[in-house]
Each structure stands twice: as structure tokens, then as C-alpha cells.
Protein backbone atom coordinates (compact mmCIF):
# COMPACT_ATOMS: atom_id res chain seq x y z
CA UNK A 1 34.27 7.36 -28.17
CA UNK A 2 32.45 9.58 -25.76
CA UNK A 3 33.08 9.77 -22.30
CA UNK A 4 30.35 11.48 -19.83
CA UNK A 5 31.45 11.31 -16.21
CA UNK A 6 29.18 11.31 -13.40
CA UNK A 7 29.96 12.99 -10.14
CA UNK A 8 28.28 13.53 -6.92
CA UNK A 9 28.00 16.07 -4.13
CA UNK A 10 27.86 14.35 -0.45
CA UNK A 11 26.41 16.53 1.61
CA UNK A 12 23.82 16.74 3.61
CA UNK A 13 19.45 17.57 3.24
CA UNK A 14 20.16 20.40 5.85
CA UNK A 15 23.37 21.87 3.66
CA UNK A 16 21.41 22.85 0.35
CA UNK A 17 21.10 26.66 0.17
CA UNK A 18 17.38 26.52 -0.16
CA UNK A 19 17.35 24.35 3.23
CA UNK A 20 19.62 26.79 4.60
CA UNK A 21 17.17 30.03 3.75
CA UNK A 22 14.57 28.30 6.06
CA UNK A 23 16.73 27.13 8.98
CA UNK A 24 19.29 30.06 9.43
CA UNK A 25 22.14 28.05 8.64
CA UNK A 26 22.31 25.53 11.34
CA UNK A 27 24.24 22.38 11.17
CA UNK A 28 24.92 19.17 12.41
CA UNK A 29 23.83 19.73 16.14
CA UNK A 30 20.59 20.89 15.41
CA UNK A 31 19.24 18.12 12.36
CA UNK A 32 19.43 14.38 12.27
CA UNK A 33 22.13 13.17 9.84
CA UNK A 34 20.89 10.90 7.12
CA UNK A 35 23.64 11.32 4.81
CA UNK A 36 24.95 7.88 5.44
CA UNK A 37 22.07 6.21 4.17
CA UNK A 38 21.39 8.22 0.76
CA UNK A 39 24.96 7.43 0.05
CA UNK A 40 24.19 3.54 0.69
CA UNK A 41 21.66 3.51 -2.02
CA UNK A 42 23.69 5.65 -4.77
CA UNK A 43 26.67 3.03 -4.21
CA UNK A 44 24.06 0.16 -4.57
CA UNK A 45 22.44 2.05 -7.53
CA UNK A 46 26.02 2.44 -9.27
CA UNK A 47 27.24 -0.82 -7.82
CA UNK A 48 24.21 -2.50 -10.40
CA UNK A 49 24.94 -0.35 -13.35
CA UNK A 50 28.84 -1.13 -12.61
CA UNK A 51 29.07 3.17 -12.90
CA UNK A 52 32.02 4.44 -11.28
CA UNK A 53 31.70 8.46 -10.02
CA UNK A 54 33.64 11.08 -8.36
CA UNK A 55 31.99 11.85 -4.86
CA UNK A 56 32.67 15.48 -3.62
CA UNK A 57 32.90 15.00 0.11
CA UNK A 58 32.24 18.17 2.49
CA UNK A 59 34.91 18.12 4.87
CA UNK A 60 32.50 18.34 7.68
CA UNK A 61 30.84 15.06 6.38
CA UNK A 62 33.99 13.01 5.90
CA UNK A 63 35.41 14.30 9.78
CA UNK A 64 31.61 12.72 10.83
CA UNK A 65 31.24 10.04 8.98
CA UNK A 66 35.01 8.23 7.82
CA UNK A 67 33.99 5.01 7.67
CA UNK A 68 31.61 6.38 4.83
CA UNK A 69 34.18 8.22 2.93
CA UNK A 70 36.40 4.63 3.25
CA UNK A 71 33.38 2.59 2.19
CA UNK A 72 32.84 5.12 -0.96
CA UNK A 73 36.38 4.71 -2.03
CA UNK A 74 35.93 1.16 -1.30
CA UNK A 75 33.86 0.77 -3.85
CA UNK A 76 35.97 2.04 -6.90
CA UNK A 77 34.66 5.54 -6.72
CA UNK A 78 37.34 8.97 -6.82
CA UNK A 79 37.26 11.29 -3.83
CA UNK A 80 36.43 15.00 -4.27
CA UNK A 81 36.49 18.01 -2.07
CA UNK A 82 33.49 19.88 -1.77
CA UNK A 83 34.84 22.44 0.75
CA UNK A 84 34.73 21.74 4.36
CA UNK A 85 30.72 23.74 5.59
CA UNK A 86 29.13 24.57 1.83
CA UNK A 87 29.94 28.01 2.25
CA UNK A 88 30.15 30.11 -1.07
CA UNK A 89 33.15 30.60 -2.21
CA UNK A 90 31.60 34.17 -3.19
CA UNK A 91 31.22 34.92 0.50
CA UNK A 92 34.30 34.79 1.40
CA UNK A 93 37.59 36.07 1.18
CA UNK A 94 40.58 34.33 -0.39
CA UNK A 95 42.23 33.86 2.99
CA UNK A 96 38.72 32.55 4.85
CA UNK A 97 38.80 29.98 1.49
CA UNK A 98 41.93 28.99 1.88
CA UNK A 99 41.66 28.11 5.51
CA UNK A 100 38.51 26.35 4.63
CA UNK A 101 39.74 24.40 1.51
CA UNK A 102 42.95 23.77 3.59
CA UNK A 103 40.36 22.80 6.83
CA UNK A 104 38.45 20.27 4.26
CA UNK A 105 41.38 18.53 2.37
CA UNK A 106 43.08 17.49 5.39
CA UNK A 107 39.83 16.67 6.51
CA UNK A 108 39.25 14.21 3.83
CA UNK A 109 42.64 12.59 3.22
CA UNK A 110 42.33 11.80 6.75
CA UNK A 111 38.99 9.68 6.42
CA UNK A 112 40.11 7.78 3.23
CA UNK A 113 43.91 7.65 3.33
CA UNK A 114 44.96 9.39 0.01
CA UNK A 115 45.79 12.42 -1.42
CA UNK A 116 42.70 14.19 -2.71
CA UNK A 117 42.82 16.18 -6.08
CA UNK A 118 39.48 17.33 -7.42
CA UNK A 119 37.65 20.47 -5.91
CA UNK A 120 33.70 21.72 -6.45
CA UNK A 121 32.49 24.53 -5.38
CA UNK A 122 29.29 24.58 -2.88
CA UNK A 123 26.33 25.94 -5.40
CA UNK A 124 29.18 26.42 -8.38
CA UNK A 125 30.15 29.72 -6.64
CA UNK A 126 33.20 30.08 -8.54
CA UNK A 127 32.73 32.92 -10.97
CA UNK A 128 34.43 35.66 -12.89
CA UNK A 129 34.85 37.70 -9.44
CA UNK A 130 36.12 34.92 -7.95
CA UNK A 131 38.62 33.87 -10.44
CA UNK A 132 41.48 34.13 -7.74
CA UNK A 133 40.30 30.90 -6.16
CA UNK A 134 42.17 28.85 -8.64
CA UNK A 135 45.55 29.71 -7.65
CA UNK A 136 44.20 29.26 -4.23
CA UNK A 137 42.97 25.47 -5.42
CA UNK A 138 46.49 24.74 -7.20
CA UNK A 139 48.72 26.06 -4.05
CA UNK A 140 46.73 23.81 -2.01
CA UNK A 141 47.72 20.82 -4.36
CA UNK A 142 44.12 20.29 -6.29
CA UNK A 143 44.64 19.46 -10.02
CA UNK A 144 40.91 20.04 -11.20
CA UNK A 145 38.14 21.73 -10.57
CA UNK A 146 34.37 21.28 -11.62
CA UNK A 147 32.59 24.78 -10.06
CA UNK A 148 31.27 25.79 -13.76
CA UNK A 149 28.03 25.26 -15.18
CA UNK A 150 28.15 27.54 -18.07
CA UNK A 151 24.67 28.30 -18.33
CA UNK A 152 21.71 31.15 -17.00
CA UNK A 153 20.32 30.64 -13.55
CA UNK A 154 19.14 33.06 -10.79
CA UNK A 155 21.77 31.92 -8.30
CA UNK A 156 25.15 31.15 -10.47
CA UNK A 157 26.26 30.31 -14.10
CA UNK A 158 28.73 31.61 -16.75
CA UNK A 159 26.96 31.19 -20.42
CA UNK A 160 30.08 32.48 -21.68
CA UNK A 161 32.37 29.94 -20.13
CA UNK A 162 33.90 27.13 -22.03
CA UNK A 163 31.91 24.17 -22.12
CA UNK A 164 34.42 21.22 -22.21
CA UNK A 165 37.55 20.47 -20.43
CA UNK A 166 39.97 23.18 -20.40
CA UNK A 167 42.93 24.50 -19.21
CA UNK A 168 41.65 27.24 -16.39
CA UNK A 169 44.84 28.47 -14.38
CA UNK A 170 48.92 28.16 -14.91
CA UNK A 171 51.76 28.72 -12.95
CA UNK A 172 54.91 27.58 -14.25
CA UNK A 173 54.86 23.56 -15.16
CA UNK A 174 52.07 23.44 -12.70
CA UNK A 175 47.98 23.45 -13.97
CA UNK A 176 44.80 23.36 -13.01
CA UNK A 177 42.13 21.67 -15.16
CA UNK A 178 38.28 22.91 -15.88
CA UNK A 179 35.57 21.04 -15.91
CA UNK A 180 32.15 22.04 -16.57
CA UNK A 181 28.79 20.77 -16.00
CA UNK A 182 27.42 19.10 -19.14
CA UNK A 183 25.59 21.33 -21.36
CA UNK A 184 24.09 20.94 -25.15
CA UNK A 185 24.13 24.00 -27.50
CA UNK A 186 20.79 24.86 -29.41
CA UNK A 187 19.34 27.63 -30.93
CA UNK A 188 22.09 29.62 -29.53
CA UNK A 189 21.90 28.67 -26.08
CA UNK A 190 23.40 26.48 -23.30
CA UNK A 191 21.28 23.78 -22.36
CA UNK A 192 21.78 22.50 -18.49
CA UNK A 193 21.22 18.41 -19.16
CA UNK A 194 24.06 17.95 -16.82
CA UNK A 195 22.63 17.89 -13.78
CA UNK A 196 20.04 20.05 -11.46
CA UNK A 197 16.02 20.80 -11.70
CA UNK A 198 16.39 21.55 -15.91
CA UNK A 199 17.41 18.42 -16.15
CA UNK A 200 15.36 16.34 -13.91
CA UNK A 201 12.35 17.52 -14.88
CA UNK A 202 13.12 17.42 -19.27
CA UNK A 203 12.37 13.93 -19.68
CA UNK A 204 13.79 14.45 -23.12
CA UNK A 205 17.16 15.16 -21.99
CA UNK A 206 18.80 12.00 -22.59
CA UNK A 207 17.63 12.17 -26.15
CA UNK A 208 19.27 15.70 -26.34
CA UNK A 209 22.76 13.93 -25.35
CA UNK A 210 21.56 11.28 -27.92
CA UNK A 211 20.67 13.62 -30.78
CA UNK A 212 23.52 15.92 -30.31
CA UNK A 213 26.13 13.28 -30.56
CA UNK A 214 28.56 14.15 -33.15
CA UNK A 215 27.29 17.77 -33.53
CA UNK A 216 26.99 19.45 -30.35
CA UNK A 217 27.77 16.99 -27.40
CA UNK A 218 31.21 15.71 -26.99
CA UNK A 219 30.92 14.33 -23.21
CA UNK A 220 30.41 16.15 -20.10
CA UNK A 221 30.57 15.90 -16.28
CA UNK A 222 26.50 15.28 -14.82
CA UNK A 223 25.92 15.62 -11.26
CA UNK A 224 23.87 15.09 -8.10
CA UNK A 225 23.55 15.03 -4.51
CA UNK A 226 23.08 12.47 -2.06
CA UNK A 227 20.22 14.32 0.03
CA UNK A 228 17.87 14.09 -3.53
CA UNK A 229 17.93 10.33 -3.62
CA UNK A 230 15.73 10.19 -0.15
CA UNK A 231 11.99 9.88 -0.40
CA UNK A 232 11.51 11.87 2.76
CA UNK A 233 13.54 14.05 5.07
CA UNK A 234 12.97 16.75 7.85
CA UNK A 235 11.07 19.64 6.95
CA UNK A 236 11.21 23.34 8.25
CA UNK A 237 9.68 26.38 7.71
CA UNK A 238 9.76 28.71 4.74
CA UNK A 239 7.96 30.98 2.11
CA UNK A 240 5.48 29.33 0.21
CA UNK A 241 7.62 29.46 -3.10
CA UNK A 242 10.76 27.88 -1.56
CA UNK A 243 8.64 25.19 0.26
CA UNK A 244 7.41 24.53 -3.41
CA UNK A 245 9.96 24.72 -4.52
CA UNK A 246 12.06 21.96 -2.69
CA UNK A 247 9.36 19.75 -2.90
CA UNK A 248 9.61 19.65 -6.36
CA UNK A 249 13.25 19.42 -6.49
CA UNK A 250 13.12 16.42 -4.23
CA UNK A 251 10.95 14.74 -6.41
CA UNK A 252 12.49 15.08 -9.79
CA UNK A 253 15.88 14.43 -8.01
CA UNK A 254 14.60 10.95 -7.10
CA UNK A 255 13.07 10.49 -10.52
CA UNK A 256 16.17 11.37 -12.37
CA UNK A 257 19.25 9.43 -10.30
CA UNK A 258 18.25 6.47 -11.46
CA UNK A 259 17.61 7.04 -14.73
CA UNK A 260 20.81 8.45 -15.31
CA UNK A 261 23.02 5.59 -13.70
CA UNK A 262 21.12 3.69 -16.01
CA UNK A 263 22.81 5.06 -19.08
């Protein structure tokens, strides 16, 4: 049998990197928080399909919104960490990400009550520099991480990286498991059906996971985020190609959610 697991990154419109670009980085104080409500429609969009997920909760989120975080659980759905402000784990050091993975985890487990396990990285910024995060992840009592996509993009990937569940770090009796965004194997590439704009906007990219069954797809982890299931949210001002560029990543974010709780 195959299993694909679906997982989902609560954060907020104003905490995507391309949101970000335009605004300077501001937070909570300066947007109005909507995350609440693009989470209510995932859980009734997963609640119909009887889909379970893994939510990766920002730590900021869960310390604004606990009821939320209590209410996702609730529902029958695994708690993730997501790191506590989306900050890149490739910005900082490993003592700043400790401090924030510590900040976030306790963050968290205080909202919903139990120990949290799981771990993605904010814009999979886990890469081969950064490889000294996983002891960092493990010390701080995470048992798996999902940060890789192994494929080609501007902004992160690692086409080299194994592309099912693997064994990523050891110490002792003690392990920390790998794994990566959903990808099918063609023509001698990595194909992103996983999650993100490839995938949203290939209409064919369920048959891929169809097609491949058997020969080149074995399961995989798909994603999204909460802040692409709204039809409209605040905008702000940027370049022409990154205004374009949202737009069209909000759309085919909307367009694919529910087509892939569907499967």
C-alpha cells in the first residue's frame, strides 16, 4: 500500500517571504491576523474528506492564537513546529536557532498540551550548509524533520537529496528521521508534485503520482499553507514581478487545496 501524507504550514499571509520582500518584515502589530479563519476552512475541507494532516505551527501563531492550535489537535490532526517568526534557518546561527526552535516548542506544547516532535523549516532552509541544525533539532527532543524538497528552485532545494524517508542524523540510540517533499523522477529529473506553484499550476500532477505508481512514486509528504486557501487578503507594495507573482500563487494555491484533500 502507499501512503502519501499531507502536511500543512500555519502561518500567516504577512509571513511568506515574498510578503515579507514588500513589507520589510513586519509582523503581527502592523497586519490584521486572518490566520484563524484559513485554518477553519482547511479543518472543514479535511474534516469532509475524513484526511488527517500534520499542521506546522509557528510559535508566534500558537502563543496568539491557542485555542486554534487546541481546536487543530482537536480534530485528529499531529502538531508540528514550524519555528517560532519564519526566519531562515540559513540566516542564522546555530545558537540564534536554537533559542528560536527552543522559543517555538515551548511555545507550542503550551497551546495544545503535548509534547511536540516534528520540525519544518520556514522556506525549507535547511541545506547542506546548514546540516548542523539536526543535532540542534534532536537535542531539543524533535524526532523528524521535513525541511527537504529535493528538487531545483531559485530560493532552496537539494536535487541530490534522498527522496523518501531516511535516516538524516545519529547520536548514539538516539535519531532523527528525513522527510522530503514528494517528488516523481522523469527523464532524469526531480519533479516537485508535492506541494508549491509546480504543482498547483500542473493540472496533470495527480496523474504523475498515478502513472508513477509502482515505478517511480512510493509515497511522499505534500504540503501547503493556510494563508493560500483565502480568496483575498491585504495587499502591499512591491515590484511588478513579485506582485505577479503572488497573485498567481494565491490563485493556484486555492485551486489546488482542494483538489488534493480530495484524493
Amino acid at each position: 500500500m502507499i501512503t502519501n501524507a499531507l502536511s500543512v504550514d500555519v502561518e500567516e499571509y504577512y509571513h511568506a517571504a515574498i510578503f515579507r520582500r514588500g513589507t520589510n518584515g513586519r509582523g503581527p502589530r502592523h497586519f490584521e491576523s486572518r490566520v484563524e479563519e484559513s485554518v477553519d476552512r482547511l479543518l472543514a475541507l479535511l474534516g469532509e474528506h475524513h484526511a488527517r494532516a500534520t499542521f506546522f505551527v509557528l510559535g508566534e501563531v500558537a502563543a496568539l492564537h491557542p485555542a486554534m492550535v487546541r481546536t487543530i489537535a482537536a480534530a485528529g490532526h499531529e502538531i508540528g513546529c514550524h519555528s517560532d517568526r519564519h526566519e531562515d534557518v540559513s540566516a542564522q546561527s546555530p545558537h540564534e536557532f536554537r533559542a528560536d526552535t527552543r522559543r517555538a516548542k515551548a511555545r507550542i506544547e503550551d497551546a495544545v498540551g503535548e509534547a511536540v516532535v516534528g520540525y519544518r523549516a520556514p522556506n525549507f532552509s535547511i541545506g547542506p550548509a546548514q546540516s548542523w541544525a539536526y543535532q540542534v533539532l534532536l537535542e531539543e527532543g524533535f524526532r523528524y524533520d521535513s525541511s527537504t524538497h529535493p528538487i531545483v528552485h531559485d530560493r532552496y532545494g537539494q536535487p541530490d537529496a534522498p527522496r523518501f524517508p531516511h535516516e538524516i542524523y545519529r547520536d548514539g540510540s538516539a535519531s532523527l528521521t528525513e522527510f522530503p517533499i514528494g517528488t516523481v523522477r522523469l527523464l532524469g529529473l526531480n519533479l516537485p508534485i508535492g506541494g508549491g506553484g509546480f504543482f498547483r499550476l500542473l493540472p496533470a500532477g495527480g496523474s504523475w503520482t498515478r502513472g508513477s505508481r509502482g515505478r517511480r512514486w512510493r509515497g511522499g509528504t505534500g504540503f501547503a499553507t493556510t494563508w493560500a486557501s483565502r480568496r483575498r487578503r491585504p495587499s502591499c507594495r512591491r515590484s511588478w514581478v513579485n506582485s505577479s507573482s503572488a497573485r498567481l500563487a494565491k490563485y493556484s494555491s486555492r485551486r489546488s487545496i482542494r483538489r488534493d484533500a480530495s484524493r
